[in-house]
Protein backbone atom coordinates (compact mmCIF):
# COMPACT_ATOMS: atom_id res chain seq x y z
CA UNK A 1 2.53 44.93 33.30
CA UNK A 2 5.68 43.53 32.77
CA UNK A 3 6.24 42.61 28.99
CA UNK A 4 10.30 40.95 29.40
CA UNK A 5 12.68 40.81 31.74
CA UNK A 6 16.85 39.88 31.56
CA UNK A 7 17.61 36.87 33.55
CA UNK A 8 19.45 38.58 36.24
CA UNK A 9 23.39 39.20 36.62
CA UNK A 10 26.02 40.29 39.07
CA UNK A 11 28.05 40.23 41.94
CA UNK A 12 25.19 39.42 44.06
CA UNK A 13 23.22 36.54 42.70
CA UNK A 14 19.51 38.84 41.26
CA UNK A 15 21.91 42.04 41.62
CA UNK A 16 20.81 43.89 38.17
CA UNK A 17 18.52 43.07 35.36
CA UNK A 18 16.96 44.94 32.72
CA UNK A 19 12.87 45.00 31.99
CA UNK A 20 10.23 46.69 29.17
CA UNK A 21 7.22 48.05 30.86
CA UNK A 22 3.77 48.51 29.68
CA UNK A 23 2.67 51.76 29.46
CA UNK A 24 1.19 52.24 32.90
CA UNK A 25 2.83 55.92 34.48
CA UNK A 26 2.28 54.44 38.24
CA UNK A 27 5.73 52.54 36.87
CA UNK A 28 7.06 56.41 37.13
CA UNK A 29 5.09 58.46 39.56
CA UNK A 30 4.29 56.02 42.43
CA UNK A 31 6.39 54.16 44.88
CA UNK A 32 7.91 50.40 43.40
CA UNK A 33 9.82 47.41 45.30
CA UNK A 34 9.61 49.59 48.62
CA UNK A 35 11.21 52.61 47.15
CA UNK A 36 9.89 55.91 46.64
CA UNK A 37 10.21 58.19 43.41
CA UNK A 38 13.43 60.11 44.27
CA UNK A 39 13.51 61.90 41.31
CA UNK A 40 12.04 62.70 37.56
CA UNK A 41 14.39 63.92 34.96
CA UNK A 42 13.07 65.16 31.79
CA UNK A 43 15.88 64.45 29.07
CA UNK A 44 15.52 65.65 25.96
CA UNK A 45 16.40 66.37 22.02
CA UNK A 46 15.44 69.29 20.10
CA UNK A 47 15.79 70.61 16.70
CA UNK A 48 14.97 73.59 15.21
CA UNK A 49 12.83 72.67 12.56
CA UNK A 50 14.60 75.10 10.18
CA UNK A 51 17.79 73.23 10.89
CA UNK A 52 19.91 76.20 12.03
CA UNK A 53 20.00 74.77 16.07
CA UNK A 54 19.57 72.13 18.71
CA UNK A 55 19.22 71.81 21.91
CA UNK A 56 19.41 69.07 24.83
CA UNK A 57 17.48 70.55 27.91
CA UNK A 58 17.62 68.56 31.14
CA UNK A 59 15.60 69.49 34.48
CA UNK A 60 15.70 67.38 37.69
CA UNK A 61 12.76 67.48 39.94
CA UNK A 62 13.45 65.75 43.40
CA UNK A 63 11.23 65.32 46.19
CA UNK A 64 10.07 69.01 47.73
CA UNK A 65 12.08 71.42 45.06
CA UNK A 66 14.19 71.77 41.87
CA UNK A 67 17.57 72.82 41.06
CA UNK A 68 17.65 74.99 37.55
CA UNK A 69 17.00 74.20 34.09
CA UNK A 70 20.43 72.74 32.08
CA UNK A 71 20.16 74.28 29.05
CA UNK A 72 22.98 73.28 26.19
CA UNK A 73 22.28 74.31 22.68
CA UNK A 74 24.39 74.28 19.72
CA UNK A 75 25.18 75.75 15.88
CA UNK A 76 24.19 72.14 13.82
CA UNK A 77 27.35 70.64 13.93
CA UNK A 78 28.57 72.15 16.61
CA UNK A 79 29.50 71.03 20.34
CA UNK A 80 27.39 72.45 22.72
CA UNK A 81 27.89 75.75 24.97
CA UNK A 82 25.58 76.21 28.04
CA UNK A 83 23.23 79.02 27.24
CA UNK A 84 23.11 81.90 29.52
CA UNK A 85 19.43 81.89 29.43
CA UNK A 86 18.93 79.22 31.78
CA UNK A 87 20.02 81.58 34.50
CA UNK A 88 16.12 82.50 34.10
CA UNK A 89 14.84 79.18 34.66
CA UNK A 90 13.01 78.93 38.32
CA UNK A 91 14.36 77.19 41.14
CA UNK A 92 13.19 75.81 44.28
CA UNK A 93 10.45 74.58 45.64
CA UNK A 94 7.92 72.46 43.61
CA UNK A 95 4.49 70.58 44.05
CA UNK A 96 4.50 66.69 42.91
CA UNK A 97 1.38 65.01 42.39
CA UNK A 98 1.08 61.74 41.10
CA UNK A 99 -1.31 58.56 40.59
CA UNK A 100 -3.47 56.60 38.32
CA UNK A 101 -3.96 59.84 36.28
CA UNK A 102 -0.22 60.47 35.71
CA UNK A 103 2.35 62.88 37.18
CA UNK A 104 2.50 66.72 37.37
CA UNK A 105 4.91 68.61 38.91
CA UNK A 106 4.83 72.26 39.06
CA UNK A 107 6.65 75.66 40.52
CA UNK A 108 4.56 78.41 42.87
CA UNK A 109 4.24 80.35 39.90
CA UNK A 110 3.80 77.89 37.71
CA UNK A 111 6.74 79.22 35.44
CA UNK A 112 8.29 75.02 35.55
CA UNK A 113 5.33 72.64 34.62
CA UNK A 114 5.43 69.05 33.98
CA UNK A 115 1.99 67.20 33.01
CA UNK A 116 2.91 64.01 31.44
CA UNK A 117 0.16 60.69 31.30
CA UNK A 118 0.31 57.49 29.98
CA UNK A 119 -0.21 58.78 26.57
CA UNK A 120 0.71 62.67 26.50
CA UNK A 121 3.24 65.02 28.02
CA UNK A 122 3.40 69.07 27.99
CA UNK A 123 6.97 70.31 29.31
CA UNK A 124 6.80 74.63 30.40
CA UNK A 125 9.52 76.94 31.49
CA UNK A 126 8.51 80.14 31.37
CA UNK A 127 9.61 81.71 28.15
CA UNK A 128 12.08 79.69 27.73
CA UNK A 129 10.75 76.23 26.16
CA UNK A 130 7.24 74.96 25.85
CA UNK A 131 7.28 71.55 23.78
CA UNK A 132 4.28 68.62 24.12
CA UNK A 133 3.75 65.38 22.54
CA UNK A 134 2.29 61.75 22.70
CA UNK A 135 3.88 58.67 24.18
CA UNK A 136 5.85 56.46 21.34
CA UNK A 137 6.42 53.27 23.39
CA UNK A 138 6.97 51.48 26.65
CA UNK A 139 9.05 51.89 29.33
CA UNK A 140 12.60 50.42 30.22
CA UNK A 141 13.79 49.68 33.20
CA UNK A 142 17.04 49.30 35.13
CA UNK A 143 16.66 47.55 38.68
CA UNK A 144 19.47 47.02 41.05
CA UNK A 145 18.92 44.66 43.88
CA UNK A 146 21.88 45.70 46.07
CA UNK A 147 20.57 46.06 49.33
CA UNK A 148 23.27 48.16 50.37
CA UNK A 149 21.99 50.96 47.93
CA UNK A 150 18.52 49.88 45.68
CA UNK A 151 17.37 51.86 43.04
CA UNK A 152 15.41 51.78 40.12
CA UNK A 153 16.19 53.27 36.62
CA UNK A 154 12.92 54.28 34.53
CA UNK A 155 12.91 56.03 30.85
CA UNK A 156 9.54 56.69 29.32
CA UNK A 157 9.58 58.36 25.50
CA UNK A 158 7.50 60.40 23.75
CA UNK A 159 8.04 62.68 20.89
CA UNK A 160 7.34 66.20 21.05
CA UNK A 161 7.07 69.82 19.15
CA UNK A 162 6.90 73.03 20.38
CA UNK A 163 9.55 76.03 20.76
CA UNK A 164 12.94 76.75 22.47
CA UNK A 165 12.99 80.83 23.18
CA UNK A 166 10.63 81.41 20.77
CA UNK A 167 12.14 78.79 17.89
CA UNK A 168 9.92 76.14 17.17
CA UNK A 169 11.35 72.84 17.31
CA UNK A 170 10.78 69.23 17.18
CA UNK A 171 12.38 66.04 18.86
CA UNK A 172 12.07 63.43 21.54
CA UNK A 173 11.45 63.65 25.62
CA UNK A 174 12.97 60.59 28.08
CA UNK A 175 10.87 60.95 31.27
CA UNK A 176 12.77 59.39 33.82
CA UNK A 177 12.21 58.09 37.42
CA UNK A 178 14.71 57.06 39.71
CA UNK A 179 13.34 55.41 42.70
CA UNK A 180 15.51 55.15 45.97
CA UNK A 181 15.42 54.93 49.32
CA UNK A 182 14.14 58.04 51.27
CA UNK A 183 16.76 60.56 51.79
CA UNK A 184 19.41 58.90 48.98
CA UNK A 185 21.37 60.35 46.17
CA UNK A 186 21.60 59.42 42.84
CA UNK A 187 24.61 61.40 42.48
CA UNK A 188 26.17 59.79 45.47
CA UNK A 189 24.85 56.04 44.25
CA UNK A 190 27.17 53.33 43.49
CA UNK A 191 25.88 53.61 40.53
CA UNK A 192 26.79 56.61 39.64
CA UNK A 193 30.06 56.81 41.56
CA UNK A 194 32.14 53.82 41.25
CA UNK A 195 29.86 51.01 38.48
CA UNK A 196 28.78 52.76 35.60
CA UNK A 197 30.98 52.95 32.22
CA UNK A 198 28.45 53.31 29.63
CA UNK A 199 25.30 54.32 29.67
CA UNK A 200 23.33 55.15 26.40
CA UNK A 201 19.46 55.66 25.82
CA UNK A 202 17.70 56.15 22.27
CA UNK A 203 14.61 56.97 20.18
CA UNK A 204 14.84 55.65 16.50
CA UNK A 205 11.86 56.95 14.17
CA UNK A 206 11.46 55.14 10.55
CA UNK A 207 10.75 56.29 7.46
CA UNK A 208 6.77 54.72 7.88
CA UNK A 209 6.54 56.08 11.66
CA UNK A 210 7.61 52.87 13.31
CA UNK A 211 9.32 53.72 16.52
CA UNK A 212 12.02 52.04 18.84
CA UNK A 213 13.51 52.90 21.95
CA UNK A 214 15.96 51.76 24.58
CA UNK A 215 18.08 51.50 27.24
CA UNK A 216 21.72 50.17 26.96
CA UNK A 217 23.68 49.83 29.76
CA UNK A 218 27.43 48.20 31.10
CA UNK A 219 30.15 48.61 33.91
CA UNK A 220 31.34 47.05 36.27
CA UNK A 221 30.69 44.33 38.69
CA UNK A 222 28.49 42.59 36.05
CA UNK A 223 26.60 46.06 35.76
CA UNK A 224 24.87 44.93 32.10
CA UNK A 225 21.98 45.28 29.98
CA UNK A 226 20.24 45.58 26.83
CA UNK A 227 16.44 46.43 26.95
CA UNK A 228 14.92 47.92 23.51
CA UNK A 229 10.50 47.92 22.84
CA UNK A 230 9.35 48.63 19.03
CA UNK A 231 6.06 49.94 18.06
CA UNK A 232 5.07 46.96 16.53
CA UNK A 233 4.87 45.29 19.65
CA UNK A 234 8.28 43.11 19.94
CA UNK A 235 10.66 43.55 22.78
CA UNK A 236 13.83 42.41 24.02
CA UNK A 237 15.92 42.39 27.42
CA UNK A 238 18.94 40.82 27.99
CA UNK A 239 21.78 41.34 31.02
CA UNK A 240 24.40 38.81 28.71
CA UNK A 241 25.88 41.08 26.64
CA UNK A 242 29.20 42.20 24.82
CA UNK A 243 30.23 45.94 24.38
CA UNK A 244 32.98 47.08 22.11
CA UNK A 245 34.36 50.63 22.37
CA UNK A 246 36.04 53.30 19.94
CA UNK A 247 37.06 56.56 21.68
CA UNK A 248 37.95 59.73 19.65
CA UNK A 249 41.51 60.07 20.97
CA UNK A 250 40.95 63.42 21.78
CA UNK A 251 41.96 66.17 24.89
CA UNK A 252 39.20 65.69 26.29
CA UNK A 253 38.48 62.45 25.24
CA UNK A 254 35.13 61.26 24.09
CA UNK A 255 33.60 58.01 22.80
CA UNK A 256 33.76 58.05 19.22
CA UNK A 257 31.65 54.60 18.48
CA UNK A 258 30.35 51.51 21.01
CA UNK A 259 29.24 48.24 20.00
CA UNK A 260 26.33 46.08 22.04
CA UNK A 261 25.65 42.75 21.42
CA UNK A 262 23.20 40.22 22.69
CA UNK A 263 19.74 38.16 22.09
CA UNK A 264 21.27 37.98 18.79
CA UNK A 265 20.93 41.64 18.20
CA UNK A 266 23.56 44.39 17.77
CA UNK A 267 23.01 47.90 17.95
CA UNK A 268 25.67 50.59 17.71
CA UNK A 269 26.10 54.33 19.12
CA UNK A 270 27.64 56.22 16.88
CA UNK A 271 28.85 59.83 17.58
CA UNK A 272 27.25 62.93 14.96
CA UNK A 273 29.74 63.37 11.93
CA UNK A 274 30.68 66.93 13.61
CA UNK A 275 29.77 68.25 17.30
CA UNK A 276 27.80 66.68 20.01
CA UNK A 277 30.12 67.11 22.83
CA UNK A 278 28.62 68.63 26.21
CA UNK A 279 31.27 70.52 27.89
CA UNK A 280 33.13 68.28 30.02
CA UNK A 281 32.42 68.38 34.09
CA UNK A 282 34.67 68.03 37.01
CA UNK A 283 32.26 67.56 39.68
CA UNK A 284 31.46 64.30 38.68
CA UNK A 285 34.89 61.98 38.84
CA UNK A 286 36.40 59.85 36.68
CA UNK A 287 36.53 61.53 33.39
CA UNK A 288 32.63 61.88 32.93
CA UNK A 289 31.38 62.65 29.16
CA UNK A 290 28.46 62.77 27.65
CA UNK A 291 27.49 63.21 23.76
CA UNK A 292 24.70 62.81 21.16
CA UNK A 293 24.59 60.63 18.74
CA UNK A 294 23.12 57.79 16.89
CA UNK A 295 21.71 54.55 16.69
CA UNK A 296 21.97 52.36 14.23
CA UNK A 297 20.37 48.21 14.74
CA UNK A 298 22.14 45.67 12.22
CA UNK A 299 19.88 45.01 9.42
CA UNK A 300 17.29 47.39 10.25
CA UNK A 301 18.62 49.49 7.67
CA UNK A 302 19.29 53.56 9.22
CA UNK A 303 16.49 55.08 10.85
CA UNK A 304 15.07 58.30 9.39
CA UNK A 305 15.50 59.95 13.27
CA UNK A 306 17.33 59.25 15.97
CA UNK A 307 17.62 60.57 18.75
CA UNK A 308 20.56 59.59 21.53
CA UNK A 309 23.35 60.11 23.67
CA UNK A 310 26.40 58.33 25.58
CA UNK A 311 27.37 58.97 28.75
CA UNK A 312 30.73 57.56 29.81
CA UNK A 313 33.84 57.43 32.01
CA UNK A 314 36.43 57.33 30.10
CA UNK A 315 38.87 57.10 32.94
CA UNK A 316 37.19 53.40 33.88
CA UNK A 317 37.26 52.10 30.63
């Protein structure tokens, strides 16, 4: 069920807007709008829970196989370093199941297992990281109309224990579906390639358990959108908003702070005090970054978790 939706922006009159889902999983594991479920990502934030480490493991499972585990982990404080471990992590061919149930993907051996409901989700990789958890809100939802290149954007929370090699460890999961067309590319997408400037997701816990979550999104070609859920029930989207960004200055250059406004709201990403950094690519163009951080919602006083990142291009800014 849909519980709001952005009036819609763009080049294209109805080209993007930004929607909160119900909880229903058939928003991630079945087909939507005529597109299939190209791929699930499984982004997520881990802690140890003495405080000595943290991680953000990412795994991509597309239609017939999987590529490996990317495993960064850091000192606290620290930027991150890609661990050598993940050269451990299976790849290649999966199974994908899906319906009213949920979705569960799974390796041959069964050394990469997803399970993941409406409610729960239990995340395996061999020895390397078993962590499982319960649902924390609904979903959000990016949906681009072009019909030169549709897709759909879909990041489902939960928060999760469990253990990275052995540590345990605490945090949040984003289970993400992108739907496209059979046989496209995220990585080749518009989208990806020539729109996107900022793209941030989050997970805010209070101090009394209250949870919020969202997607925040803006580029190019009226490429725009704020769409946040709360535990208590209350939801927002909106595709008219302003974004105000503070990078770092540095060689390689990061975003140090950026600024959305709209509905009336304002929420800010703000970079960790010290480290964060992922190592910065060059097989994506354009000065791709990406970095954890914070969120912070005016007059909501500072969460007592959160849980986020940026991902920018600092060379289309």
């Amino acid at each position: 069920m849909l519980l709001t939706r952005s009036p819609p922006l763009g080049t294209l009159k109805g080209m993007y807007s930004v929607e909160v889902l119900d909880a229903d999983l058939r928003h991630l594991a079945e087909p939507a709008h005529g597109l299939g479920p190209g791929v699930h990502w499984l982004i997520t934030f881990l802690d140890a829970t003495d405080g000595s480490m943290g991680w953000m493991p990412r795994r991509a499972y597309h239609p017939g196989a999987t590529r490996s585990i990317y495993l960064p982990e850091a000192a606290t404080g620290s930027d991150f370093e890609l661990s050598p471990a993940a050269k451990r992590a299976y790849e290649g061919p999966i199974e994908r199941r899906s319906g009213q149930d949920g979705l569960m993907v799974t390796a041959p051996d069964d050394s990469s297992h997803l399970a993941a409901t409406a409610s729960t989700l239990r995340w395996t990789e061999s020895d390397l990281l078993d962590v499982s958890g319960d649902a924390v809100g609904p979903a959000c939802r990016l949906r681009m109309d072009d019909p030169a290149f549709p897709l759909l954007y879909t990041t489902r929370p939960y928060r999760v224990t469990g253990s990275v090699q052995g540590v345990p460890a605490d945090g949040a999961v984003l289970l993400v579906t992108v739907h496209l067309r059979e046989g496209a590319e995220l990585l080749t997408s518009p989208l990806l390639r020539r729109l996107q400037i900022v793209w941030t997701e989050f997970v805010n816990v209070g101090a009394d358990g209250t949870v919020e979550s969202g997607l925040l999104v803006w580029g190019r070609e009226g490429l725009a959108g704020m769409a946040v859920s709360r535990s208590d029930g209350s939801a927002f989207a909106t595709s008219d908003i302003d974004v105000s960004i503070d990078n770092d200055g540095g060689d390689p250059e990061f975003a140090r702070r950026i600024v959305f406004r709209g509905a009336g709201e304002t929420l800010t990403w703000d970079a960790l005090p010290r480290g964060g950094r992922w190592p910065a690519r060059d097989d994506i163009p354009d000065g791709y970054r990406f970095r954890q951080g914070t969120v912070d919602r005016e007059g909501a006083g500072a969460p007592a978790l959160s849980y986020a990142f940026a991902e920018t291009f600092q060379d289309r800014m």
